[in-house]
PDB file of N, CA and C in Angstrom:
ATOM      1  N   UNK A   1      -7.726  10.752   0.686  1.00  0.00           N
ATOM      2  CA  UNK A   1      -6.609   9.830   0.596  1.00  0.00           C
ATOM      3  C   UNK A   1      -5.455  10.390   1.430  1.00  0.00           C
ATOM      4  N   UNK A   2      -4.498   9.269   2.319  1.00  0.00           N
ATOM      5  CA  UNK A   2      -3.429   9.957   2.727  1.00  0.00           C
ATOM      6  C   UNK A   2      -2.410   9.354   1.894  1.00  0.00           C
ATOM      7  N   UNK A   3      -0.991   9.703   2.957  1.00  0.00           N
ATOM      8  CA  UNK A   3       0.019   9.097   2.161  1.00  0.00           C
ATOM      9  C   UNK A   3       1.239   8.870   3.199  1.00  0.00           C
ATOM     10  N   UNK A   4       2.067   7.952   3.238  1.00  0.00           N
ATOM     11  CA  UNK A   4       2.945   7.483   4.379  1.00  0.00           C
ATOM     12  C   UNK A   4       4.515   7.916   3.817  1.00  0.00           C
ATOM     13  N   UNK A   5       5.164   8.074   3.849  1.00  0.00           N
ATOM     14  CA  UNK A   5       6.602   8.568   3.262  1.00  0.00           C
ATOM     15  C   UNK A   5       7.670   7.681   2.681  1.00  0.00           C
ATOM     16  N   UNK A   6       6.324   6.192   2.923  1.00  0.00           N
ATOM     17  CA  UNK A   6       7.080   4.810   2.352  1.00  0.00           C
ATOM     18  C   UNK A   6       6.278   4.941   0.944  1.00  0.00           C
ATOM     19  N   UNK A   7       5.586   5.696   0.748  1.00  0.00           N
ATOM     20  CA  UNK A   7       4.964   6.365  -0.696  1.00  0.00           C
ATOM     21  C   UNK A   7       4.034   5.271  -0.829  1.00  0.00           C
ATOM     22  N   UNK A   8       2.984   4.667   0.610  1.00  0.00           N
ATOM     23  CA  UNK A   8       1.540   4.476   0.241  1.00  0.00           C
ATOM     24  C   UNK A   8       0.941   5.206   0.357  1.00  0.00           C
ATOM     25  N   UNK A   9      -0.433   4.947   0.243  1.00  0.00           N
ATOM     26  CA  UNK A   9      -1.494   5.340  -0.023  1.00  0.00           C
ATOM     27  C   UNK A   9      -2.468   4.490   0.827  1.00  0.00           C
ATOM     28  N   UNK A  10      -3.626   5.400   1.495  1.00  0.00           N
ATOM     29  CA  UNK A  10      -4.649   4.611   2.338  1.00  0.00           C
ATOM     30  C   UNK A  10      -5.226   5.577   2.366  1.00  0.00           C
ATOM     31  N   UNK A  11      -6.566   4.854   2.111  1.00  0.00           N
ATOM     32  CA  UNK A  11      -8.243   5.737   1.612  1.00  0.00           C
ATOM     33  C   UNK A  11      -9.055   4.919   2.329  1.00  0.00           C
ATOM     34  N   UNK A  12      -9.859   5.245   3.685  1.00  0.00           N
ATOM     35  CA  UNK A  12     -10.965   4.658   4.211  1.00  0.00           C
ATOM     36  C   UNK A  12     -12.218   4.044   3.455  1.00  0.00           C
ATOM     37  N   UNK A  13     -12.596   2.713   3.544  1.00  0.00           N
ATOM     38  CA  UNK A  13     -13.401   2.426   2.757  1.00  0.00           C
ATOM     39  C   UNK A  13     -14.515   1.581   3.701  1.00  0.00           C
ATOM     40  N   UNK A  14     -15.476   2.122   3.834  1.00  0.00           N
ATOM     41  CA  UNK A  14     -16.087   1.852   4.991  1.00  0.00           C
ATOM     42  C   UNK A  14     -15.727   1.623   6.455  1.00  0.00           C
ATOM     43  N   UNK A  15     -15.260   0.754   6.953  1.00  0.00           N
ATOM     44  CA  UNK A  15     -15.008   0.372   8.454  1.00  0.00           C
ATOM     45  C   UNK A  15     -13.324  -0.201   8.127  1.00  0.00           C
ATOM     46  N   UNK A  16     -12.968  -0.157   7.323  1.00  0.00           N
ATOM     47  CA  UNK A  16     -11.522  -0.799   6.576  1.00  0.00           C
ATOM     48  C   UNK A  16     -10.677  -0.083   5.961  1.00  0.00           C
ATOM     49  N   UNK A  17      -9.658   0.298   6.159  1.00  0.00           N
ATOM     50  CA  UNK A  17      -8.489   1.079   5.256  1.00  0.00           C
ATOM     51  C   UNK A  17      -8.067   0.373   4.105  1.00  0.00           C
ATOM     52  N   UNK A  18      -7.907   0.952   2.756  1.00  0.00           N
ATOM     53  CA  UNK A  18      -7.539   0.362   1.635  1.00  0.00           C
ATOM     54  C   UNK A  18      -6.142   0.914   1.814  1.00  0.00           C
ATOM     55  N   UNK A  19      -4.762   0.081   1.365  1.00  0.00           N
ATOM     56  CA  UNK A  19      -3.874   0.712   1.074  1.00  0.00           C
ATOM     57  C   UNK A  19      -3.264  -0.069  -0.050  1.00  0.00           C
ATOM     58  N   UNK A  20      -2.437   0.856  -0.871  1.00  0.00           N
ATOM     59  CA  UNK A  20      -1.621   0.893  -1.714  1.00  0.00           C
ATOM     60  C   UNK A  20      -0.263   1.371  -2.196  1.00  0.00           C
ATOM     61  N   UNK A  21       0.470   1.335  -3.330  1.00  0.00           N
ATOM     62  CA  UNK A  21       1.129   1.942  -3.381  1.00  0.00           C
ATOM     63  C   UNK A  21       1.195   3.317  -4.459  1.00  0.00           C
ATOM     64  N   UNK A  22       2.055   4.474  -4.305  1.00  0.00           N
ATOM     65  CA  UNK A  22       1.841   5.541  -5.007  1.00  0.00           C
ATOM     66  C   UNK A  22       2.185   5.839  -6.456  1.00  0.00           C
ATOM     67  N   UNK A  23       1.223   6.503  -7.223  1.00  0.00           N
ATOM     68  CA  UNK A  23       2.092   6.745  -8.988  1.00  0.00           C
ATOM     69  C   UNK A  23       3.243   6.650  -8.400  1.00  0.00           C
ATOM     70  N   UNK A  24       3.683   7.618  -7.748  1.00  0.00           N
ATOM     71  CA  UNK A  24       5.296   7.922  -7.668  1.00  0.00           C
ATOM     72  C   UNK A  24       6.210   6.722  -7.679  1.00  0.00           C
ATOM     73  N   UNK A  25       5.294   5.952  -6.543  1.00  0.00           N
ATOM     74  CA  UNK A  25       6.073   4.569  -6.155  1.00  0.00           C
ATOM     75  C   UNK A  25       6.479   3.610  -7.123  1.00  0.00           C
ATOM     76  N   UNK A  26       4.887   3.677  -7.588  1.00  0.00           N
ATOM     77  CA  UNK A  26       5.708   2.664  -9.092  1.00  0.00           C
ATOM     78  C   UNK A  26       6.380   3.398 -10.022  1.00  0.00           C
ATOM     79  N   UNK A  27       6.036   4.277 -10.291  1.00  0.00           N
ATOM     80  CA  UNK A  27       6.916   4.950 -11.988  1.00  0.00           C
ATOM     81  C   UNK A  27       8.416   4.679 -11.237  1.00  0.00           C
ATOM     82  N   UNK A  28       8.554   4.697  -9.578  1.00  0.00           N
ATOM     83  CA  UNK A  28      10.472   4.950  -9.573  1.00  0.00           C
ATOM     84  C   UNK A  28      10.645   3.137  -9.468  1.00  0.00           C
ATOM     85  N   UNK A  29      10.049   2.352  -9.144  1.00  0.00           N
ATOM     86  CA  UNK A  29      10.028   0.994 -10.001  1.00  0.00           C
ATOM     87  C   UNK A  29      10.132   0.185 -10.800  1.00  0.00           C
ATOM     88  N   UNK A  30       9.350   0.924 -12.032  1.00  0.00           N
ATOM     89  CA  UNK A  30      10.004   0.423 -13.193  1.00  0.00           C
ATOM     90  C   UNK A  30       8.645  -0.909 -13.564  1.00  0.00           C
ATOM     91  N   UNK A  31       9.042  -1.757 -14.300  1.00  0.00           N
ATOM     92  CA  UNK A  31       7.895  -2.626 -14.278  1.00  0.00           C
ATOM     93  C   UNK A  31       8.199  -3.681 -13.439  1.00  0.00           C
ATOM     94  N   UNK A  32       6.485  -3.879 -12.589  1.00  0.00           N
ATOM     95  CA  UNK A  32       6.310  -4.707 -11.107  1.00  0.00           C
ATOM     96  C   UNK A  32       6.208  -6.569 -11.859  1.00  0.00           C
ATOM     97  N   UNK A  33       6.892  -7.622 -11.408  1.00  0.00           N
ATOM     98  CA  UNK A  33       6.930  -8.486 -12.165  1.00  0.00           C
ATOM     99  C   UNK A  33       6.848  -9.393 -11.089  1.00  0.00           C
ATOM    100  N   UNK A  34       6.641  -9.490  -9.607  1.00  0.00           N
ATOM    101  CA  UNK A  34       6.136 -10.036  -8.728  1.00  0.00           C
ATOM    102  C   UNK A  34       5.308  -9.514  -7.739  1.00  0.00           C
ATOM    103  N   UNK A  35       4.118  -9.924  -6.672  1.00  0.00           N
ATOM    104  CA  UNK A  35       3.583  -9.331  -5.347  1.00  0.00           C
ATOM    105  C   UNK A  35       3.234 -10.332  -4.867  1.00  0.00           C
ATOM    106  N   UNK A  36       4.044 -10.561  -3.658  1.00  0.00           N
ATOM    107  CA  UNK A  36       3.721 -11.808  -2.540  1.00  0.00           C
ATOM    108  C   UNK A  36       2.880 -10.211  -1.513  1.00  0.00           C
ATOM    109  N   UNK A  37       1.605 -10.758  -1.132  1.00  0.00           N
ATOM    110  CA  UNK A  37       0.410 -10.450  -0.348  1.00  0.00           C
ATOM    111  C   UNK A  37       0.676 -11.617   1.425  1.00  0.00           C
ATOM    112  N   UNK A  38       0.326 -10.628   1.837  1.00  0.00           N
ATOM    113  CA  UNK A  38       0.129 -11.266   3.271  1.00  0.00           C
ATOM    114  C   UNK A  38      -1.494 -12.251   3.190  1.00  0.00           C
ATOM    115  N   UNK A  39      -1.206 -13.033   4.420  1.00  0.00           N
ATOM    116  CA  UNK A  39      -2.628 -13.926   4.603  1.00  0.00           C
ATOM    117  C   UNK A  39      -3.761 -12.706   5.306  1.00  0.00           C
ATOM    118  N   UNK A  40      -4.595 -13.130   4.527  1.00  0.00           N
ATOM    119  CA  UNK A  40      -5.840 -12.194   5.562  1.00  0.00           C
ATOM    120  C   UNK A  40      -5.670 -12.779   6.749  1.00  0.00           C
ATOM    121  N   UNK A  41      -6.187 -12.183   8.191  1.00  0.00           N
ATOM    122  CA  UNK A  41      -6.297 -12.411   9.285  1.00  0.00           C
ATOM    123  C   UNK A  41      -5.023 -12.030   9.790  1.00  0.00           C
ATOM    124  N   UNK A  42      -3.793 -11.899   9.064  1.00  0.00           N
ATOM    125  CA  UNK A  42      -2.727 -11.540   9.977  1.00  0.00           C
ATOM    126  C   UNK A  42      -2.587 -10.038  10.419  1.00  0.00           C
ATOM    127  N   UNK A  43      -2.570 -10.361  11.954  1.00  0.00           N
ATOM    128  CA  UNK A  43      -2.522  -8.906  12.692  1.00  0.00           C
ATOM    129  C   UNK A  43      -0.753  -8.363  12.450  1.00  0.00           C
ATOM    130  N   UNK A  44      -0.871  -7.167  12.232  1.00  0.00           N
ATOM    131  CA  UNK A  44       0.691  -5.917  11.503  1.00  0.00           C
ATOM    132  C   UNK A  44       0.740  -5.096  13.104  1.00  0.00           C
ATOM    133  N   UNK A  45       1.508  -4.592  13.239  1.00  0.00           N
ATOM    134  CA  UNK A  45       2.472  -3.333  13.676  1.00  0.00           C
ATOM    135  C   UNK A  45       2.705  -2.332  12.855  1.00  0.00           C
ATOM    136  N   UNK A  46       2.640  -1.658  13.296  1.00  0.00           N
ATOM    137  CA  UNK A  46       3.289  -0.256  12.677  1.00  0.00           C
ATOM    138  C   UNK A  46       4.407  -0.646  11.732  1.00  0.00           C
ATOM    139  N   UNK A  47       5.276  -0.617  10.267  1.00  0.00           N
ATOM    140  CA  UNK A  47       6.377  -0.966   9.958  1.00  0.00           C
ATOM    141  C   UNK A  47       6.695  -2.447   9.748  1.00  0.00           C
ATOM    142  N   UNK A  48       5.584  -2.866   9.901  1.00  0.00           N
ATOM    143  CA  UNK A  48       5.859  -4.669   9.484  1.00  0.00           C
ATOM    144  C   UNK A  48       6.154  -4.862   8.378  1.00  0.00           C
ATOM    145  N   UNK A  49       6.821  -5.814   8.156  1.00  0.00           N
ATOM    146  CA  UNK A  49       7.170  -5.788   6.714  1.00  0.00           C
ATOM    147  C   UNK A  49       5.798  -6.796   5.967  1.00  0.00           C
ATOM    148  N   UNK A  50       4.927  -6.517   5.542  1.00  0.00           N
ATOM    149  CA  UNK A  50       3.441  -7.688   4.824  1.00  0.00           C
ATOM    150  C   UNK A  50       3.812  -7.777   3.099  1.00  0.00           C
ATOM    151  N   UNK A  51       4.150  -6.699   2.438  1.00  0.00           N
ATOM    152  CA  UNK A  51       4.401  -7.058   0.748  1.00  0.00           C
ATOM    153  C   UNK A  51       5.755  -7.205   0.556  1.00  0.00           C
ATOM    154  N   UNK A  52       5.794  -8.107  -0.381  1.00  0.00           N
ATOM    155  CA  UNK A  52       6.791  -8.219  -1.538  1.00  0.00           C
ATOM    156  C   UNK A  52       6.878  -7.883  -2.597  1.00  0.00           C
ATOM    157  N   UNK A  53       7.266  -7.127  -2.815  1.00  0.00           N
ATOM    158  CA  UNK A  53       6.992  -6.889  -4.147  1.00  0.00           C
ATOM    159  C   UNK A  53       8.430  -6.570  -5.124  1.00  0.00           C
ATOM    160  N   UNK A  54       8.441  -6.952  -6.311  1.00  0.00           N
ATOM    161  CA  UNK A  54      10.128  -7.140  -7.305  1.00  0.00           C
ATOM    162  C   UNK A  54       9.691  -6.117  -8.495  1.00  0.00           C
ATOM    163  N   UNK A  55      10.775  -5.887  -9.056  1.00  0.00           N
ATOM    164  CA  UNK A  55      10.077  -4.938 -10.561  1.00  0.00           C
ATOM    165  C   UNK A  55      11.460  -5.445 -11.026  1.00  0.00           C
ATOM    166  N   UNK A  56      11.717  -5.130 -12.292  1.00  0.00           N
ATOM    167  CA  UNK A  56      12.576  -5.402 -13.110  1.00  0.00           C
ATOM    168  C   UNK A  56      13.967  -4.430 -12.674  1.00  0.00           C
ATOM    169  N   UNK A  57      14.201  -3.438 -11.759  1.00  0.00           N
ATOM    170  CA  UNK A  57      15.114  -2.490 -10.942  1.00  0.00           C
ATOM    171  C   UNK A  57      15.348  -3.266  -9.743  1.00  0.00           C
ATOM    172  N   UNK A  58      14.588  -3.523  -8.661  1.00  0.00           N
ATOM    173  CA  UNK A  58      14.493  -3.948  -7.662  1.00  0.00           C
ATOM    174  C   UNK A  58      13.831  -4.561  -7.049  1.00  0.00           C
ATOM    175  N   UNK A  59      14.113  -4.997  -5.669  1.00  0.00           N
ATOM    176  CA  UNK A  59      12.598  -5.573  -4.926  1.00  0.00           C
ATOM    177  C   UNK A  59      12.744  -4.933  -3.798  1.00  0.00           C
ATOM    178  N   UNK A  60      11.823  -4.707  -3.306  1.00  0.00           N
ATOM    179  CA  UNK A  60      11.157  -3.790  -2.247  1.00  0.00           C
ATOM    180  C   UNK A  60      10.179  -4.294  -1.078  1.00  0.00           C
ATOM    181  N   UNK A  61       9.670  -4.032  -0.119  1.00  0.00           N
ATOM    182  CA  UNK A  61       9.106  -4.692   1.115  1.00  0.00           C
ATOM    183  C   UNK A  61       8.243  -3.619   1.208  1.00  0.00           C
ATOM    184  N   UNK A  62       6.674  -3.557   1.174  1.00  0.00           N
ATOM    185  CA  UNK A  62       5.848  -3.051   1.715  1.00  0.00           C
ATOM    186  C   UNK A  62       5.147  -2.905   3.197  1.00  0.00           C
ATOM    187  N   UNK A  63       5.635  -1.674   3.599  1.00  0.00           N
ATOM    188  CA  UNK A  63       5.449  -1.842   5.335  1.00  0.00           C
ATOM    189  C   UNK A  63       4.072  -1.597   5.636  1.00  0.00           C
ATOM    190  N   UNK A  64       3.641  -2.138   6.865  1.00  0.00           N
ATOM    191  CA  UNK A  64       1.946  -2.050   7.557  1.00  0.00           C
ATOM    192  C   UNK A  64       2.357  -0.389   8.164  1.00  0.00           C
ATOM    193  N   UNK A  65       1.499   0.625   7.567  1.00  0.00           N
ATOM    194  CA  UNK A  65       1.060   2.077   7.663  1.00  0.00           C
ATOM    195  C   UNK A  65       0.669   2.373   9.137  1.00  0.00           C
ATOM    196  N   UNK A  66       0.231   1.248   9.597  1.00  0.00           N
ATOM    197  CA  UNK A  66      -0.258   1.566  10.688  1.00  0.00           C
ATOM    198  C   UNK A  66      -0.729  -0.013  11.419  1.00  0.00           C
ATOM    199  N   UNK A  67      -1.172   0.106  12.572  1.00  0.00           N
ATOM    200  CA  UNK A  67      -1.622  -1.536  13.715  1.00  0.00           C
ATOM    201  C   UNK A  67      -2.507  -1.891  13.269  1.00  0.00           C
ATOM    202  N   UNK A  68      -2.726  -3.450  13.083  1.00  0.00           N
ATOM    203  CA  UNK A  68      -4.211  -3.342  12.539  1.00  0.00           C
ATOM    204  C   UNK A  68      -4.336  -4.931  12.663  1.00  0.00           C
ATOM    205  N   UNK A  69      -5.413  -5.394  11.412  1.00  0.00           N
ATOM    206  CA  UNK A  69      -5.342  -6.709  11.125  1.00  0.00           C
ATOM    207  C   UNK A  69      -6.049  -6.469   9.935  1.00  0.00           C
ATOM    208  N   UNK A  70      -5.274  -7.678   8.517  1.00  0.00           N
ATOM    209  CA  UNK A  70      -4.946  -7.638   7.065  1.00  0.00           C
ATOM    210  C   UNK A  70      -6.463  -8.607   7.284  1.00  0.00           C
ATOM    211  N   UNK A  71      -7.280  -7.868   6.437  1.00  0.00           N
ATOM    212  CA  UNK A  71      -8.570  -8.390   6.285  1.00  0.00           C
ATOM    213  C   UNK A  71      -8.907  -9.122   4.659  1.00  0.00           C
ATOM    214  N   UNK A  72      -8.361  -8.363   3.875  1.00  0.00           N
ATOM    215  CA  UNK A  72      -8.691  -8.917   2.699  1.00  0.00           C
ATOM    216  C   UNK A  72      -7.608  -8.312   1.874  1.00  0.00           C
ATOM    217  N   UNK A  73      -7.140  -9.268   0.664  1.00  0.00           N
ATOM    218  CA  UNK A  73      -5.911  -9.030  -0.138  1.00  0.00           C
ATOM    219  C   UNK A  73      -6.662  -8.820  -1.466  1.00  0.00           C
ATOM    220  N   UNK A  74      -5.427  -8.071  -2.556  1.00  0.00           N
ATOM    221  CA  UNK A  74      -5.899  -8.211  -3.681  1.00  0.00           C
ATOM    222  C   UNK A  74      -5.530  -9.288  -4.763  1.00  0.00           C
ATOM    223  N   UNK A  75      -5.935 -10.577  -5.138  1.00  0.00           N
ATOM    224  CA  UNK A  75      -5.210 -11.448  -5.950  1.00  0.00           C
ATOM    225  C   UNK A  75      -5.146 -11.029  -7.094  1.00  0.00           C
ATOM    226  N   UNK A  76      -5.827 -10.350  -7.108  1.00  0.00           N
ATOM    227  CA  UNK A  76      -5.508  -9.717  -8.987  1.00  0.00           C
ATOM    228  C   UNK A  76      -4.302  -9.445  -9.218  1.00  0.00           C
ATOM    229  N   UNK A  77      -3.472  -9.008  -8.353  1.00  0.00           N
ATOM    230  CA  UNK A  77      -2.000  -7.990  -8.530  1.00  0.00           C
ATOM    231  C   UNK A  77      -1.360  -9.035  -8.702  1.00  0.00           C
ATOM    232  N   UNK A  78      -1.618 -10.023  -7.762  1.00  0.00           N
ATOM    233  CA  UNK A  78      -0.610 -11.563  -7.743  1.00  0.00           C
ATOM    234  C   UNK A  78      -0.663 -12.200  -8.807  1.00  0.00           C
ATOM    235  N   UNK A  79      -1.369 -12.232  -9.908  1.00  0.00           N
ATOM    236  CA  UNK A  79      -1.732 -12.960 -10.923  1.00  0.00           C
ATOM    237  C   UNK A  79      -1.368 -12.089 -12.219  1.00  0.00           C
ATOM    238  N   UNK A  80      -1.500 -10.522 -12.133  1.00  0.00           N
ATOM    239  CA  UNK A  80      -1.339  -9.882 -12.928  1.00  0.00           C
ATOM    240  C   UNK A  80      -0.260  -8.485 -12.943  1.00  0.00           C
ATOM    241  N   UNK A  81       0.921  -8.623 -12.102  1.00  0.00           N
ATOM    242  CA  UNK A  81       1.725  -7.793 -11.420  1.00  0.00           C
ATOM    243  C   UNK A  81       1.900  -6.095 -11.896  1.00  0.00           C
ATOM    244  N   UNK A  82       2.059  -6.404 -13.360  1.00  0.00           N
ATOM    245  CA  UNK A  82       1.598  -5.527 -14.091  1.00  0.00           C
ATOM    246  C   UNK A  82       0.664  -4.587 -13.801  1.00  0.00           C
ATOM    247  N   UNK A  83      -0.752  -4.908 -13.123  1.00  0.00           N
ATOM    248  CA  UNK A  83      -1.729  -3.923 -12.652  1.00  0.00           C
ATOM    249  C   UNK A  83      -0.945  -2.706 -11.637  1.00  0.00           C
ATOM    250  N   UNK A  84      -0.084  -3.034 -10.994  1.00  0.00           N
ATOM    251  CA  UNK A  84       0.366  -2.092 -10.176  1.00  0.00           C
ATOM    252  C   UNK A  84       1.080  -0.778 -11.238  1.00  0.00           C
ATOM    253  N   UNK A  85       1.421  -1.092 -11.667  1.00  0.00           N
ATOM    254  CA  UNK A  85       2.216  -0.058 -12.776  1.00  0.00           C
ATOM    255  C   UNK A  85       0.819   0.624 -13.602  1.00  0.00           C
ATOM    256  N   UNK A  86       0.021  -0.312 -14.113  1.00  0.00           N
ATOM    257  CA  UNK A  86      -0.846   0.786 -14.765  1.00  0.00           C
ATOM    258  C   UNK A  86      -2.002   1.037 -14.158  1.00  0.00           C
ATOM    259  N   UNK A  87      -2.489   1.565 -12.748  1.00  0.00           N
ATOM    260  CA  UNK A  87      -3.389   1.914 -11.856  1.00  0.00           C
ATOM    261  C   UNK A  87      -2.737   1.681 -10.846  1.00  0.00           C
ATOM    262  N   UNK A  88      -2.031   2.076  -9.973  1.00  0.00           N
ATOM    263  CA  UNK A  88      -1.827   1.963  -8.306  1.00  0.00           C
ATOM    264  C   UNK A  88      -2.304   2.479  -8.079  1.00  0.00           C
ATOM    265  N   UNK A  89      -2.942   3.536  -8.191  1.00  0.00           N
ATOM    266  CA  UNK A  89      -3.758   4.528  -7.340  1.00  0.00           C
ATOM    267  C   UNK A  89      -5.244   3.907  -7.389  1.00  0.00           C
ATOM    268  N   UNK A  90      -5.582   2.744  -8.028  1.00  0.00           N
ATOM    269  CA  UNK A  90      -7.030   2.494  -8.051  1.00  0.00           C
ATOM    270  C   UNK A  90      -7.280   1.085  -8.008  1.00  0.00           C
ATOM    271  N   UNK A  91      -7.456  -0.052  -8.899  1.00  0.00           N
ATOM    272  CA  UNK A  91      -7.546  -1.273  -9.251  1.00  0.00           C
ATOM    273  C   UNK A  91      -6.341  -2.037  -8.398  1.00  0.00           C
ATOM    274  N   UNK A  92      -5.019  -1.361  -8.466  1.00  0.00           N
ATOM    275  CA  UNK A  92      -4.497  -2.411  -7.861  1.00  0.00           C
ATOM    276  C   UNK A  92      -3.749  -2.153  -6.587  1.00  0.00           C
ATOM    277  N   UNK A  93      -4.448  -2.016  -5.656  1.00  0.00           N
ATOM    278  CA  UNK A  93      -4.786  -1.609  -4.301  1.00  0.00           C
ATOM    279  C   UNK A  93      -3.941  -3.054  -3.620  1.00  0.00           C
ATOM    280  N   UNK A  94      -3.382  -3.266  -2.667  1.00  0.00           N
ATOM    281  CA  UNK A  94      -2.780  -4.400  -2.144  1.00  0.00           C
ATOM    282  C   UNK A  94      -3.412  -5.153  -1.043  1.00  0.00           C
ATOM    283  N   UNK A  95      -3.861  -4.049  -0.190  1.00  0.00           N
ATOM    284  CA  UNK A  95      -4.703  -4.951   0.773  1.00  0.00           C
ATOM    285  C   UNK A  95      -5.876  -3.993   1.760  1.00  0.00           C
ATOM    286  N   UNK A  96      -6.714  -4.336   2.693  1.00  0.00           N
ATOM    287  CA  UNK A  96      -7.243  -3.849   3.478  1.00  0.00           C
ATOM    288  C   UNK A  96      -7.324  -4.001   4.888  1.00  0.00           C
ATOM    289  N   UNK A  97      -7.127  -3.366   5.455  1.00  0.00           N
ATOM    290  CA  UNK A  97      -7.361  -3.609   6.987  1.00  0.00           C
ATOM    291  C   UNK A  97      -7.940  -2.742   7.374  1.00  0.00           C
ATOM    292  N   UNK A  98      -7.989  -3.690   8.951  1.00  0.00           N
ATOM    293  CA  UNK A  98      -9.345  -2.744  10.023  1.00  0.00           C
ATOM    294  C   UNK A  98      -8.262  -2.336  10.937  1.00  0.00           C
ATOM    295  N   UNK A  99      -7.928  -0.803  10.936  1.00  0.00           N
ATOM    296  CA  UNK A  99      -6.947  -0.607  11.787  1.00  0.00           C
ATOM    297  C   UNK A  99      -7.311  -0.175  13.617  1.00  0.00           C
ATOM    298  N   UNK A 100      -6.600  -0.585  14.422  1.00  0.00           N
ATOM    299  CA  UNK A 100      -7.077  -0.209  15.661  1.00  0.00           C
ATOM    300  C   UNK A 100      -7.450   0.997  16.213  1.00  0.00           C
ATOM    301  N   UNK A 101      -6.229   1.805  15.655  1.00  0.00           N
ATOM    302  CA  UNK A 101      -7.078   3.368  16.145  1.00  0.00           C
ATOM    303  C   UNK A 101      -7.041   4.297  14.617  1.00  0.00           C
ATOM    304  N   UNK A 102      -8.466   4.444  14.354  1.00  0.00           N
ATOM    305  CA  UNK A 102      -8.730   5.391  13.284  1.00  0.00           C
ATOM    306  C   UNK A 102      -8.096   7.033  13.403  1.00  0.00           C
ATOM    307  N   UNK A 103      -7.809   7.282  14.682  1.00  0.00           N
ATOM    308  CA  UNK A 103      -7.151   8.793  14.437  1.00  0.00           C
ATOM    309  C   UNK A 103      -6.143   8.791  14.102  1.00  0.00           C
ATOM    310  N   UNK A 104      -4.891   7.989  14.316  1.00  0.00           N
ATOM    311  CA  UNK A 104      -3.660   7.466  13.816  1.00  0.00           C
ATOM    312  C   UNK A 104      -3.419   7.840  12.020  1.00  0.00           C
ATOM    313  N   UNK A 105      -4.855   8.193  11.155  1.00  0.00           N
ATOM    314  CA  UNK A 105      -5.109   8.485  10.073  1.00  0.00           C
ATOM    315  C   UNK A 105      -4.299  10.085   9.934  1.00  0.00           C
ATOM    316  N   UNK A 106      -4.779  10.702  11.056  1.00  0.00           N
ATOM    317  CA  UNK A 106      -4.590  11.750  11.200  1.00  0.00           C
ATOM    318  C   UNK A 106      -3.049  12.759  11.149  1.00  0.00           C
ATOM    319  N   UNK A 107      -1.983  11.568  11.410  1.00  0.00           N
ATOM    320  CA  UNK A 107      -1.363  11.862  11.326  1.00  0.00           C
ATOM    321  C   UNK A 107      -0.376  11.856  10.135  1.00  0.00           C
ATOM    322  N   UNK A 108      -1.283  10.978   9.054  1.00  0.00           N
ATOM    323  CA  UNK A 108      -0.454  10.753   7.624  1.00  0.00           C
ATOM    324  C   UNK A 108      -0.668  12.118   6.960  1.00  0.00           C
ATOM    325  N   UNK A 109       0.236  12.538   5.860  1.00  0.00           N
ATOM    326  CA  UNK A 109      -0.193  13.387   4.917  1.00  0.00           C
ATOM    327  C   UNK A 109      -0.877  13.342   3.849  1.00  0.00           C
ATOM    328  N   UNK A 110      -1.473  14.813   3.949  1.00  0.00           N
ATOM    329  CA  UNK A 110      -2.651  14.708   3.003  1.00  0.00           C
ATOM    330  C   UNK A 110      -1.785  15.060   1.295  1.00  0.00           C
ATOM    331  N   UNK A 111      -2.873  14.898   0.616  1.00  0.00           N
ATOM    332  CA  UNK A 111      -2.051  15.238  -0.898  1.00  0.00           C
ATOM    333  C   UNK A 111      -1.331  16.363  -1.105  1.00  0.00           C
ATOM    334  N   UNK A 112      -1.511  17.467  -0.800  1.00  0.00           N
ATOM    335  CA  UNK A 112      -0.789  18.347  -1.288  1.00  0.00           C
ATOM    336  C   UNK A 112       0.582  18.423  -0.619  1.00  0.00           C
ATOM    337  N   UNK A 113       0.480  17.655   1.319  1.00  0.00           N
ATOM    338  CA  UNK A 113       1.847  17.122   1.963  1.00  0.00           C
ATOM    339  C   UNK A 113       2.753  16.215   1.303  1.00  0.00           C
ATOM    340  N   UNK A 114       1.719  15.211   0.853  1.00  0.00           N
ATOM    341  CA  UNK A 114       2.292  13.989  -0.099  1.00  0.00           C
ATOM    342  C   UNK A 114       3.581  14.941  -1.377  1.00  0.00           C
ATOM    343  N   UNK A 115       2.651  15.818  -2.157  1.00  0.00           N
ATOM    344  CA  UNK A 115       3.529  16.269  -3.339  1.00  0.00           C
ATOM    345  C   UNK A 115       4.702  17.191  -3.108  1.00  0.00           C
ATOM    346  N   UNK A 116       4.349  17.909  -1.757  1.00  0.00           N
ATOM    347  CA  UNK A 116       6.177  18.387  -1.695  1.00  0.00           C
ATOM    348  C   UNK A 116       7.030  17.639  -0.962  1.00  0.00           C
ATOM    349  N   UNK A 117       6.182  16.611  -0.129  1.00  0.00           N
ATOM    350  CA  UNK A 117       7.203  15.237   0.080  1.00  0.00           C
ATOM    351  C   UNK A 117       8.275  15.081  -1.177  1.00  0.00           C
ATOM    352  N   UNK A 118       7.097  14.295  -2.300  1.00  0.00           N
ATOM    353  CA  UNK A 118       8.497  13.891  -3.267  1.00  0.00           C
ATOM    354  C   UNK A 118       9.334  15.208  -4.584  1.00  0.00           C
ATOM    355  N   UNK A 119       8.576  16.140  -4.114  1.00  0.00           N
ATOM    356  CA  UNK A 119       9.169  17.470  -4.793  1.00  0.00           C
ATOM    357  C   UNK A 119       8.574  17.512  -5.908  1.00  0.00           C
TER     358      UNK A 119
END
């Protein structure tokens, strides 16, 4: 798993990057009570803004980790917002893409970078 400093998360899952967002991300959230998901097929940039997402603190914009194109979303989260708070790290994953260059991976941090990221 890596991790982006916008506190996702992206774990290769066959030919497709899963990404999400981090424990960290949600616990400083609070409870998630909306997620607007991008359309599959839409091609991202680096920093695009693709999620929406609100919690009862704030709302927040989930950026594209990396270039790619949004292959498949998760509707569960949209229906059940809540899932993000109790599993982000697993079940409620936001979306997948096929990113253009797989070494670009290389440059995210790995977990133990991730944890003195947020101290």
């Amino acid at each position: 798993m890596k991790f982006t400093e916008q506190h996702e998360w992206l774990e290769i899952e066959d030919d497709l990057v899963v990404v999400g967002i981090t424990t960290h991300a949600a616990e400083q959230l609070g409870d998630v009570v909306f997620v607007e998901l991008p359309e599959p097929g839409t091609t991202v940039s680096k920093d695009d803004e693709v999620v929406v997402i609100e919690s009862v603190k704030a709302a927040s914009d989930i950026l594209a980790p990396l270039d790619g194109e949004i292959v498949e979303v998760n509707e569960a989260i949209v229906e059940d917002p809540g899932k993000v708070n109790e599993d982000p790290e697993g079940e409620a994953w936001f979306f997948k893409m096929k990113i253009e260059d797989i070494s670009a991976m290389d440059e995210l941090m790995d977990d133990a970078a991730y944890k003195a990221f947020i101290g």
